[in-house]
Protein backbone atom coordinates (compact mmCIF):
# COMPACT_ATOMS: atom_id res chain seq x y z
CA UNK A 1 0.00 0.00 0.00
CA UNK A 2 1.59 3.62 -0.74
CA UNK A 3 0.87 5.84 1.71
CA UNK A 4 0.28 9.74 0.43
CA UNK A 5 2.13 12.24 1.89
CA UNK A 6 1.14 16.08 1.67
CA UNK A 7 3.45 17.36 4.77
CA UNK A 8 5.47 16.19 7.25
CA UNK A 9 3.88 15.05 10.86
CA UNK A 10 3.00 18.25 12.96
CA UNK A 11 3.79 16.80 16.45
CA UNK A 12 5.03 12.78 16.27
CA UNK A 13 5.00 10.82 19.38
CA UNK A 14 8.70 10.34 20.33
CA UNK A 15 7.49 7.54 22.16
CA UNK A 16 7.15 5.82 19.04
CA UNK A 17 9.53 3.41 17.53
CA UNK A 18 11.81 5.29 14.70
CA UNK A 19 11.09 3.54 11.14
CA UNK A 20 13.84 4.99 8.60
CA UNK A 21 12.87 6.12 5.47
CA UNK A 22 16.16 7.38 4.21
CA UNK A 23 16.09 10.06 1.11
CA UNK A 24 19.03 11.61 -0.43
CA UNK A 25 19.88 15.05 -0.95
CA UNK A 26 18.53 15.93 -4.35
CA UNK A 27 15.74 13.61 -3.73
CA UNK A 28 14.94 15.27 -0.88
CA UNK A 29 14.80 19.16 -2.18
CA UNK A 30 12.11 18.12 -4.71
CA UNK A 31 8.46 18.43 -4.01
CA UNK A 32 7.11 15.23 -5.63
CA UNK A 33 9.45 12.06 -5.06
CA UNK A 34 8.12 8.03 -4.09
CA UNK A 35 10.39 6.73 -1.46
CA UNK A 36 10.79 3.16 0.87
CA UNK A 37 11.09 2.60 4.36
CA UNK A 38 13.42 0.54 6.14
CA UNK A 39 10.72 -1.94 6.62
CA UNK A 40 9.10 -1.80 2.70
CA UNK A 41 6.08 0.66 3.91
CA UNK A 42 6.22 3.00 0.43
CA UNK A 43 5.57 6.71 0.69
CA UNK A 44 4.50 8.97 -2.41
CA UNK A 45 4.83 12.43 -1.49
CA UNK A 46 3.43 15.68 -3.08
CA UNK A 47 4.63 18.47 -0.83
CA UNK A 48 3.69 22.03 -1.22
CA UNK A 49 7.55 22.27 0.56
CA UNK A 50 10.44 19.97 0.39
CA UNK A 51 10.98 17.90 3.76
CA UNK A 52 14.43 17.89 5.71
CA UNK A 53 16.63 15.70 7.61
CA UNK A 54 14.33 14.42 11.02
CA UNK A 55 10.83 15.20 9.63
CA UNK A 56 8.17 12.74 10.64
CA UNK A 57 6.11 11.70 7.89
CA UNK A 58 3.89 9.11 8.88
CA UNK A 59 2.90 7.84 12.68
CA UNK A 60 0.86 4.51 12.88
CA UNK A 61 -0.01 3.49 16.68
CA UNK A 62 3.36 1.55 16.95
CA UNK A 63 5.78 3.55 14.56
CA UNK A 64 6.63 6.91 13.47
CA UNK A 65 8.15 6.99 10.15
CA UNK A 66 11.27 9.15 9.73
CA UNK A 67 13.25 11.19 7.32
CA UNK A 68 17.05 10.13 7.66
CA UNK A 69 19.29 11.75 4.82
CA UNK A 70 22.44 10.28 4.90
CA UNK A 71 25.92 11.95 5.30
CA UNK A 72 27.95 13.28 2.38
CA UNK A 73 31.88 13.39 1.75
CA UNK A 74 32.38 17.15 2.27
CA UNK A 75 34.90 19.83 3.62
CA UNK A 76 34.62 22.05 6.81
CA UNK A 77 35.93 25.41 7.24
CA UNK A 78 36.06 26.08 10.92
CA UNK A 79 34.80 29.61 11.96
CA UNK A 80 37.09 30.15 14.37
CA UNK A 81 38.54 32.95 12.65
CA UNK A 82 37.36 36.92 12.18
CA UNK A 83 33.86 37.38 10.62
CA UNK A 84 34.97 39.17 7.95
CA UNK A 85 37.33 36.15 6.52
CA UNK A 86 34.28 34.18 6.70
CA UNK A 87 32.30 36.28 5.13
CA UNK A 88 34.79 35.76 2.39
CA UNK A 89 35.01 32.61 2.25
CA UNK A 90 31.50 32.26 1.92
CA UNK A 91 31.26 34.93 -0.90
CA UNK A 92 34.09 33.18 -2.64
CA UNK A 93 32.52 29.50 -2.74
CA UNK A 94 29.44 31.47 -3.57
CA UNK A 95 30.90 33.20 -6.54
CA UNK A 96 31.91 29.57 -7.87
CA UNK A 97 27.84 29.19 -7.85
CA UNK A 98 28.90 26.47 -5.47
CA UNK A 99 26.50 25.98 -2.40
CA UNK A 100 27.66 26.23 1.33
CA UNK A 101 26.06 26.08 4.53
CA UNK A 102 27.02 27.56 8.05
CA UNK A 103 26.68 25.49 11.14
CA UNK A 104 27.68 27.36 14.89
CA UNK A 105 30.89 26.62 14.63
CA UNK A 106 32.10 25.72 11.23
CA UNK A 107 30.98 26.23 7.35
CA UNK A 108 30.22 23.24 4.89
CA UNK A 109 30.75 22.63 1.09
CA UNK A 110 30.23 19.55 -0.67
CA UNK A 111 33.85 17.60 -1.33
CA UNK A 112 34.26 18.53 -5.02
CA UNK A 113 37.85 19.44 -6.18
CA UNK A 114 36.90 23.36 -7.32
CA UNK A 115 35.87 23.73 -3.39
CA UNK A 116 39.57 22.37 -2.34
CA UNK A 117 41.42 24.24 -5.34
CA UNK A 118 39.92 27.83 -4.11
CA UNK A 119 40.53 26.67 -0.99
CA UNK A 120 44.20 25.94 -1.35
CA UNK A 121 44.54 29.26 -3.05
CA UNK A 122 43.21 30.85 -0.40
CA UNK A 123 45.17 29.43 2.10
CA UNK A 124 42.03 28.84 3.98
CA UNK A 125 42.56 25.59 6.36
CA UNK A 126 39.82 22.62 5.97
CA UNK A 127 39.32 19.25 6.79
CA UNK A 128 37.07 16.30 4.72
CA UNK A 129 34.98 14.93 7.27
CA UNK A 130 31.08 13.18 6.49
CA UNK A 131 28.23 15.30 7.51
CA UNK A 132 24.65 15.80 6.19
CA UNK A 133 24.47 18.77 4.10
CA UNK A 134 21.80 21.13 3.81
CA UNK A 135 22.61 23.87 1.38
CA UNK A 136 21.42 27.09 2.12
CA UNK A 137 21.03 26.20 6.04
CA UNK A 138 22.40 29.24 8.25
CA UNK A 139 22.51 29.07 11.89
CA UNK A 140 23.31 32.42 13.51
CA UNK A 141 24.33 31.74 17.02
CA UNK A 142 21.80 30.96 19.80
CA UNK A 143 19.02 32.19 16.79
CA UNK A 144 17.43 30.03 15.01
CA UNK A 145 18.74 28.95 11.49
CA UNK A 146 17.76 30.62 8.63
CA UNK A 147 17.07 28.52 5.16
CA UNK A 148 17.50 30.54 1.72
CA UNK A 149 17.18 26.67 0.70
CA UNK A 150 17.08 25.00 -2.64
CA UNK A 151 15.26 28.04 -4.75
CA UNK A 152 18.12 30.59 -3.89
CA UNK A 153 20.25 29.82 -7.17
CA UNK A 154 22.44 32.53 -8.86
């Protein structure tokens, strides 16, 4: 049976047992996508906004079905250094049309080698590490995050 999904759960019970229904990325910024949990139940959505990374999208009396996007190779720019450098940094991955996001403490881009090249040439220190990326996703200190999100393209 496919199960239609319009939005994501307002409140789940976190009582609940957690049923993955993992989605990737690209999948995951569209509006219309069909998708499989972890234990076969299938989903077809047609969201009037994409879903994200924890969203609940279906809750039967013993299970609460979850969104789980799974972690991508990319490369993190810690913000421990002046705002203005990261401003530039993030105008300079930016200007490569390339898409970033800002966590507290540290910025992310996906892994690709134009991201490391402007990097290098910038002498701007990085890391690779895995984490689930969510372009567009700005937290500003104790605020919450901001999302220009998939439709801010240059």
């Amino acid at each position: 049976m496919l199960h239609s999904i319009q939005t994501s759960v307002a409140q789940p019970s976190l009582a609940l047992q957690e049923v993955t229904v993992q989605v990737e990325r690209l999948k995951l910024a569209k509006r219309i996508w069909r998708g499989v949990a972890e234990d076969g139940t299938e989903f077809g959505c047609e969201l009037a906004a994409p879903l994200r990374d924890g969203d609940t999208i279906w809750q039967t009396s013993t299970a609460r079905y979850v969104i789980r996007q799974p972690a991508e190779a990319v490369v993190e720019i810690s913000l421990d250094v002046a705002p203005s450098a990261a401003a530039g940094i993030g105008w300079a991955i930016g200007n490569l049309h390339l898409e970033l996001s800002a966590e507290a403490n540290r910025l992310l881009a996906l892994d690709e080698p134009a991201v490391r090249q402007l990097l290098d040439r910038l002498k701007v220190p990085y890391q690779s590490t895995t984490a689930i990326f969510r372009p567009g996703h700005f937290v500003r200190g104790a605020q919450p995050s901001h999302e220009l999100g998939q439709s801010h393209k240059h």
